[in-house]
C-alpha atoms as a PDB file:
ATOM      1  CA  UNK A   1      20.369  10.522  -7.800  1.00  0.00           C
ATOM      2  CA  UNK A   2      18.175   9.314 -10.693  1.00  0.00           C
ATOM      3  CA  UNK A   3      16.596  12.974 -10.811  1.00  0.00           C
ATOM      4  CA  UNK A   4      20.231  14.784 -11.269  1.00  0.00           C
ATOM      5  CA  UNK A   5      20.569  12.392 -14.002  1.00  0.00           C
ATOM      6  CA  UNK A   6      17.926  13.676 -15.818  1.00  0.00           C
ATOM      7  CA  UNK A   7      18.110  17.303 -15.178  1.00  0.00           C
ATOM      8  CA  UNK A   8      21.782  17.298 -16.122  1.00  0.00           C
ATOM      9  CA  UNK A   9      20.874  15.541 -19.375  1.00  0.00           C
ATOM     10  CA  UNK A  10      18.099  17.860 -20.181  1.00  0.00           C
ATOM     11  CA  UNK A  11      19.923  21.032 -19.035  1.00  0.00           C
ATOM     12  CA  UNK A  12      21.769  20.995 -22.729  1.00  0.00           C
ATOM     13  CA  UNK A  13      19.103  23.143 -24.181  1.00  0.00           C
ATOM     14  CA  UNK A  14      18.348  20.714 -27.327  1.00  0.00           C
ATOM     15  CA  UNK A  15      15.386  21.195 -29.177  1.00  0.00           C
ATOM     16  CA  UNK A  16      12.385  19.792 -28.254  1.00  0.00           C
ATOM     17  CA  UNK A  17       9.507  17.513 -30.117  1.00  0.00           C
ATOM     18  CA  UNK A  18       5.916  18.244 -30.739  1.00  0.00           C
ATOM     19  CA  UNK A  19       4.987  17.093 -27.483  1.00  0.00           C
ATOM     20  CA  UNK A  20       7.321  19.587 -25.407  1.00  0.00           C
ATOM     21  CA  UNK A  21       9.598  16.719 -24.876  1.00  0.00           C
ATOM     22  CA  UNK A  22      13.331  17.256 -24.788  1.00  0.00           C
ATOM     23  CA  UNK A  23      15.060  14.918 -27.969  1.00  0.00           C
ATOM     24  CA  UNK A  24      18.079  13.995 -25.326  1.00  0.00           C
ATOM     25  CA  UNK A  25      15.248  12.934 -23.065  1.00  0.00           C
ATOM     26  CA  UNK A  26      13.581  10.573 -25.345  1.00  0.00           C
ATOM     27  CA  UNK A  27      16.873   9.027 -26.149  1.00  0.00           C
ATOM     28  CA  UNK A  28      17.764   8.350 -22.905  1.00  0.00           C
ATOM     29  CA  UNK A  29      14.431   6.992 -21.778  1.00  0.00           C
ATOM     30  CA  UNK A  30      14.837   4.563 -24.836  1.00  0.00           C
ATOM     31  CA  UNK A  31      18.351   3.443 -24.004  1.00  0.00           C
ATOM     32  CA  UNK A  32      17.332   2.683 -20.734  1.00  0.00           C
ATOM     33  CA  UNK A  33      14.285   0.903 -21.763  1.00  0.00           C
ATOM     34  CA  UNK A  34      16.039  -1.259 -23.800  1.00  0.00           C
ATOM     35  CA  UNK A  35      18.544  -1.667 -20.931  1.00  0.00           C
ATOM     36  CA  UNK A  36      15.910  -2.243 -18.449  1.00  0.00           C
ATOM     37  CA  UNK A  37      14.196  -5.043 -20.483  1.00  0.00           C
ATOM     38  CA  UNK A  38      17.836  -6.881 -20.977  1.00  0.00           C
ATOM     39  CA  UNK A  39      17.800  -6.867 -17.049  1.00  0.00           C
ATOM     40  CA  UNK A  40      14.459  -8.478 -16.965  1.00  0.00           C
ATOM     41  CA  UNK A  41      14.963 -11.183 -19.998  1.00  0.00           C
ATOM     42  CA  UNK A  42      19.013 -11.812 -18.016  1.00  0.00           C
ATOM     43  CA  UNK A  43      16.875 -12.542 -14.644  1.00  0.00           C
ATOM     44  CA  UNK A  44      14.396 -14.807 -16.791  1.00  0.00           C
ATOM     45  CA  UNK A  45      11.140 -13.050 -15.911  1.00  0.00           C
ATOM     46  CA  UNK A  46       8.342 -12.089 -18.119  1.00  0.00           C
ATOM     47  CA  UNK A  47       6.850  -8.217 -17.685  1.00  0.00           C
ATOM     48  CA  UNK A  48       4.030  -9.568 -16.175  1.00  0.00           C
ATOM     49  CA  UNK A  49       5.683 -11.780 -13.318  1.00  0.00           C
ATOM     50  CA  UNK A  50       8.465  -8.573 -13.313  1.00  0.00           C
ATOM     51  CA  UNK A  51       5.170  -6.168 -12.539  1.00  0.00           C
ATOM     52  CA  UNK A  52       3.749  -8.243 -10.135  1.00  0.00           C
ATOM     53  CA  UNK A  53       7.195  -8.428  -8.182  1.00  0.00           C
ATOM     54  CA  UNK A  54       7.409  -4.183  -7.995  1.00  0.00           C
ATOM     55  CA  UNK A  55       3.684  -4.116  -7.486  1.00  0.00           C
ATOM     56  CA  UNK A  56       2.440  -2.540 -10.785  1.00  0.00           C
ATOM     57  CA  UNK A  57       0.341  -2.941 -14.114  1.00  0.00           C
ATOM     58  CA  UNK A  58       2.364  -4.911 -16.746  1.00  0.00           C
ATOM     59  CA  UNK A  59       1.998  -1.380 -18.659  1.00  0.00           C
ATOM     60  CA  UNK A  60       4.356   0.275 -16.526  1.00  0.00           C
ATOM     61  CA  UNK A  61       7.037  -2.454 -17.551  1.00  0.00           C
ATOM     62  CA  UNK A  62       6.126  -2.114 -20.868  1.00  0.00           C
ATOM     63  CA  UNK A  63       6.581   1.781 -21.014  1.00  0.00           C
ATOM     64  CA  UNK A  64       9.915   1.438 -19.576  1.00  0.00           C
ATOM     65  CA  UNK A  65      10.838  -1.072 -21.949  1.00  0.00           C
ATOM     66  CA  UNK A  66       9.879   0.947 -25.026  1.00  0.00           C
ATOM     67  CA  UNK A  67      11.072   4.201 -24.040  1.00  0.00           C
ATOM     68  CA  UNK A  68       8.091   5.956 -22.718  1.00  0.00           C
ATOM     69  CA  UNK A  69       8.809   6.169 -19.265  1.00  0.00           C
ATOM     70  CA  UNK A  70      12.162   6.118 -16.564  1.00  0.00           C
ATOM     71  CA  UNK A  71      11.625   3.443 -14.131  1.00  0.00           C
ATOM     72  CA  UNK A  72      10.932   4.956 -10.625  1.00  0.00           C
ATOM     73  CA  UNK A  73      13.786   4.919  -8.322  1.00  0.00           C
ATOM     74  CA  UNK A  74      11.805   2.864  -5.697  1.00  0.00           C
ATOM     75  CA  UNK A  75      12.036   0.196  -8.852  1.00  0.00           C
ATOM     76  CA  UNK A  76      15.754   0.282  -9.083  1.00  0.00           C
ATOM     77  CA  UNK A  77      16.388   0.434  -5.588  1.00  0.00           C
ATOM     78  CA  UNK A  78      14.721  -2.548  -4.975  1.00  0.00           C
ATOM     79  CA  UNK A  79      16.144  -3.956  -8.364  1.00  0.00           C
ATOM     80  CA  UNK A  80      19.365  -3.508  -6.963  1.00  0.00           C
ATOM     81  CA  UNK A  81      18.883  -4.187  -2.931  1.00  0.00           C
ATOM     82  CA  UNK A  82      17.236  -8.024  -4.744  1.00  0.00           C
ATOM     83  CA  UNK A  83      18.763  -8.600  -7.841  1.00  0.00           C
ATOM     84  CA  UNK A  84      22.273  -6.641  -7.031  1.00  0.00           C
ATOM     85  CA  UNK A  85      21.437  -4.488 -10.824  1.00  0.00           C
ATOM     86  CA  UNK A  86      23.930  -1.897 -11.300  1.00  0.00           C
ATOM     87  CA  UNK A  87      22.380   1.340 -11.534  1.00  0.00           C
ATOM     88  CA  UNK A  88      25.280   2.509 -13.428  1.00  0.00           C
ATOM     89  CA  UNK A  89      24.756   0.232 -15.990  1.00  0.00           C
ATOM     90  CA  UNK A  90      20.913   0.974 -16.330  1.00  0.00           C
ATOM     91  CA  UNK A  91      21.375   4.583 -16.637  1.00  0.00           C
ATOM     92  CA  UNK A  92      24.291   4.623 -18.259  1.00  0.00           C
ATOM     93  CA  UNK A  93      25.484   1.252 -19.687  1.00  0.00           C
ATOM     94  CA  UNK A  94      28.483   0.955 -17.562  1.00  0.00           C
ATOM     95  CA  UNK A  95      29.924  -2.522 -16.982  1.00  0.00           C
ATOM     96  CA  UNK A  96      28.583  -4.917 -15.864  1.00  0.00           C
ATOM     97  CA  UNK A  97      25.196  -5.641 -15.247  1.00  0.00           C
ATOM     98  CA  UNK A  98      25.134  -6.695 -11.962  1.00  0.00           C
ATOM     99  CA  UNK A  99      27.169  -6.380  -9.047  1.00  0.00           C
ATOM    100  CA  UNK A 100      29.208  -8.885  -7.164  1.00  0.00           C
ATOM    101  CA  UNK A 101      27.778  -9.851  -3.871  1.00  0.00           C
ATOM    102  CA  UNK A 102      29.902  -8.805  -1.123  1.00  0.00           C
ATOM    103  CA  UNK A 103      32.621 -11.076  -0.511  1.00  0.00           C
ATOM    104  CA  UNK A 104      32.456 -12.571  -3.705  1.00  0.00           C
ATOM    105  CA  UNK A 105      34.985 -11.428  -6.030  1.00  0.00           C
ATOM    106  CA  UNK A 106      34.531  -9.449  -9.304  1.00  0.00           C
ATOM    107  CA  UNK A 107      34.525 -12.366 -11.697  1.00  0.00           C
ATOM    108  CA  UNK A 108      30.973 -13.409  -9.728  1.00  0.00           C
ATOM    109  CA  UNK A 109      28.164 -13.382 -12.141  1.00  0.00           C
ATOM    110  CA  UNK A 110      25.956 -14.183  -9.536  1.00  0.00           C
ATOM    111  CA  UNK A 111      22.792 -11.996  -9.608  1.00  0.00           C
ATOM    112  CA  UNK A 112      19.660 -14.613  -8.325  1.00  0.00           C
ATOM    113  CA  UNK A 113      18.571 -13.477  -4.904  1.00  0.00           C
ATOM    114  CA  UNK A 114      19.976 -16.344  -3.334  1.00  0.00           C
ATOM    115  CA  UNK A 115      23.319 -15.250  -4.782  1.00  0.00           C
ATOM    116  CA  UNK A 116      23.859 -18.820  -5.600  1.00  0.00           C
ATOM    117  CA  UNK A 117      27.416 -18.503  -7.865  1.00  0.00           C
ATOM    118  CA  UNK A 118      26.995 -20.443 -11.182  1.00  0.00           C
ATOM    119  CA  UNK A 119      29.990 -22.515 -10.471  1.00  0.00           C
ATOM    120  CA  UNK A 120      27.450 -23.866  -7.532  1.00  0.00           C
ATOM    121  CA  UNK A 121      26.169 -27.517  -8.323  1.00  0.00           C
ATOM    122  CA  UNK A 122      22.943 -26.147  -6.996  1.00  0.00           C
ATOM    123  CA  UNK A 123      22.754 -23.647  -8.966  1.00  0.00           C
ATOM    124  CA  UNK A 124      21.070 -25.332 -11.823  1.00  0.00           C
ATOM    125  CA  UNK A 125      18.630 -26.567  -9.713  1.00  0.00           C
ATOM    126  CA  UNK A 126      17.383 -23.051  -8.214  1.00  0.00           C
ATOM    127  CA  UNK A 127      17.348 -22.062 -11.844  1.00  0.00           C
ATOM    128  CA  UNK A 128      15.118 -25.420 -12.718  1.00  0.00           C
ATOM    129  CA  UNK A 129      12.533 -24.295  -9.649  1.00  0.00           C
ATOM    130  CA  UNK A 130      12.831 -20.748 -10.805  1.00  0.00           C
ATOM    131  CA  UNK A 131      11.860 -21.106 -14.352  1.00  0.00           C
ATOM    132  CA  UNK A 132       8.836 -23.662 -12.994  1.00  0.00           C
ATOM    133  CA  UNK A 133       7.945 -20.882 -10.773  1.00  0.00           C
ATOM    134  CA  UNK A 134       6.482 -18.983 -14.310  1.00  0.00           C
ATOM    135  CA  UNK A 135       3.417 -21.563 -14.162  1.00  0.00           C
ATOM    136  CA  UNK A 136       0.917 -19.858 -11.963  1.00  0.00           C
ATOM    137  CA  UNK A 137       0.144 -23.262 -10.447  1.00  0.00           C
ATOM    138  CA  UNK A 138       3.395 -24.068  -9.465  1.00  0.00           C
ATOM    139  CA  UNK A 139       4.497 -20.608  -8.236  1.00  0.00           C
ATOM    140  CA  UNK A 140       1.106 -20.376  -6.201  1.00  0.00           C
ATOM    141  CA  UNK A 141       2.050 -24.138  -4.908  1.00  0.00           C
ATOM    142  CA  UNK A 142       5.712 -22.885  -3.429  1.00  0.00           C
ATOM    143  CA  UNK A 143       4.776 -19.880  -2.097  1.00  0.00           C
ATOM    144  CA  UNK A 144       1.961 -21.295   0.016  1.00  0.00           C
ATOM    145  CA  UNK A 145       4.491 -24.129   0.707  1.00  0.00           C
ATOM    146  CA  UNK A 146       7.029 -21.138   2.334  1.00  0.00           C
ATOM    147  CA  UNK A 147       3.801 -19.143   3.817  1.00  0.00           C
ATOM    148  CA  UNK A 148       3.146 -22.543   5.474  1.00  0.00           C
ATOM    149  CA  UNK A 149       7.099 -23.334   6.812  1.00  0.00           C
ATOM    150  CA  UNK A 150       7.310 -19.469   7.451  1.00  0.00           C
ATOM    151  CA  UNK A 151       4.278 -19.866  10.270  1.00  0.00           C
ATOM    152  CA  UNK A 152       5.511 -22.722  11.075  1.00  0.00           C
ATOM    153  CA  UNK A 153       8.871 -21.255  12.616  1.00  0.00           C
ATOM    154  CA  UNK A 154       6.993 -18.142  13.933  1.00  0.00           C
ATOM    155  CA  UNK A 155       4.808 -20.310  15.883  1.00  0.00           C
ATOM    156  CA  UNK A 156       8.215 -22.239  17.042  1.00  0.00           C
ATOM    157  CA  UNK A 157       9.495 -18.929  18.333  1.00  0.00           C
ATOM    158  CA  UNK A 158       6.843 -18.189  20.458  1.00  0.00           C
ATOM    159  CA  UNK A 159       7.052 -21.652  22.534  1.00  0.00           C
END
């Protein structure tokens, strides 16, 4: 899908820069750059902790984020199977950012992976533990904690 995107975009015949590149092209790789870093500052996460998550150098966030680069599709396909991003609105800046979870209704601006609704009175404590999660410490700490429960119930199971 993301391909026919940018082969219809670049099939206009514009001119192209010094570098060979098609002008359309550049444009669109810097729209949705600058969409693709208001996804990652709306979900709270720096480039680096955003890299780590999709398995990559902080540089390949940053070249998406300035233009230089389209994200992969493996990157917005898991952007959207986690976060529930709407594709449309990354390549195209269709409303709204994210998509409702299913069985929510429209008016849902949950987007955290727990899909906890903001009207939630948890929510504001998942977004506390979240934003503590950006000290290495503390985000090492909890995920050995949930390694630790995880093994836990796997060794349950096999009793």
């Amino acid at each position: 899908m993301f391909g026919r995107i940018v082969k219809s975009k670049n099939e206009t015949g514009s001119a192209a820069d010094g570098a060979g590149n098609n002008v359309k092209e550049i444009g669109l790789k810097k729209e949705i750059g600058i969409r693709f870093r208001l996804f990652r500052q709306a979900i709270g996460k720096k480039q680096i902790q955003l890299a780590r998550e999709l398995r990559v150098s902080q540089s390949v966030i940053s070249f998406i984020e300035i233009g230089s680069t389209f994200p992969k599709i493996d990157y917005i396909h898991y952007l959207y199977g986690y976060y529930r991003l709407n594709i449309d609105w990354l390549l195209g800046g269709t409303e709204p950012m994210f998509l409702p979870v299913k069985g929510e209704g429209i008016e849902s601006n949950s987007f955290l992976p727990c899909h906890i609704p903001y009207q939630d009175p948890v929510y504001d404590k998942y977004v506390e533990l979240m934003e503590s999660m950006q000290v290495p410490v503390v985000e090492k700490t909890i995920l050995e904690e949930a390694a630790r429960i995880k093994r836990y119930f796997k060794d349950r199971q096999k009793v």
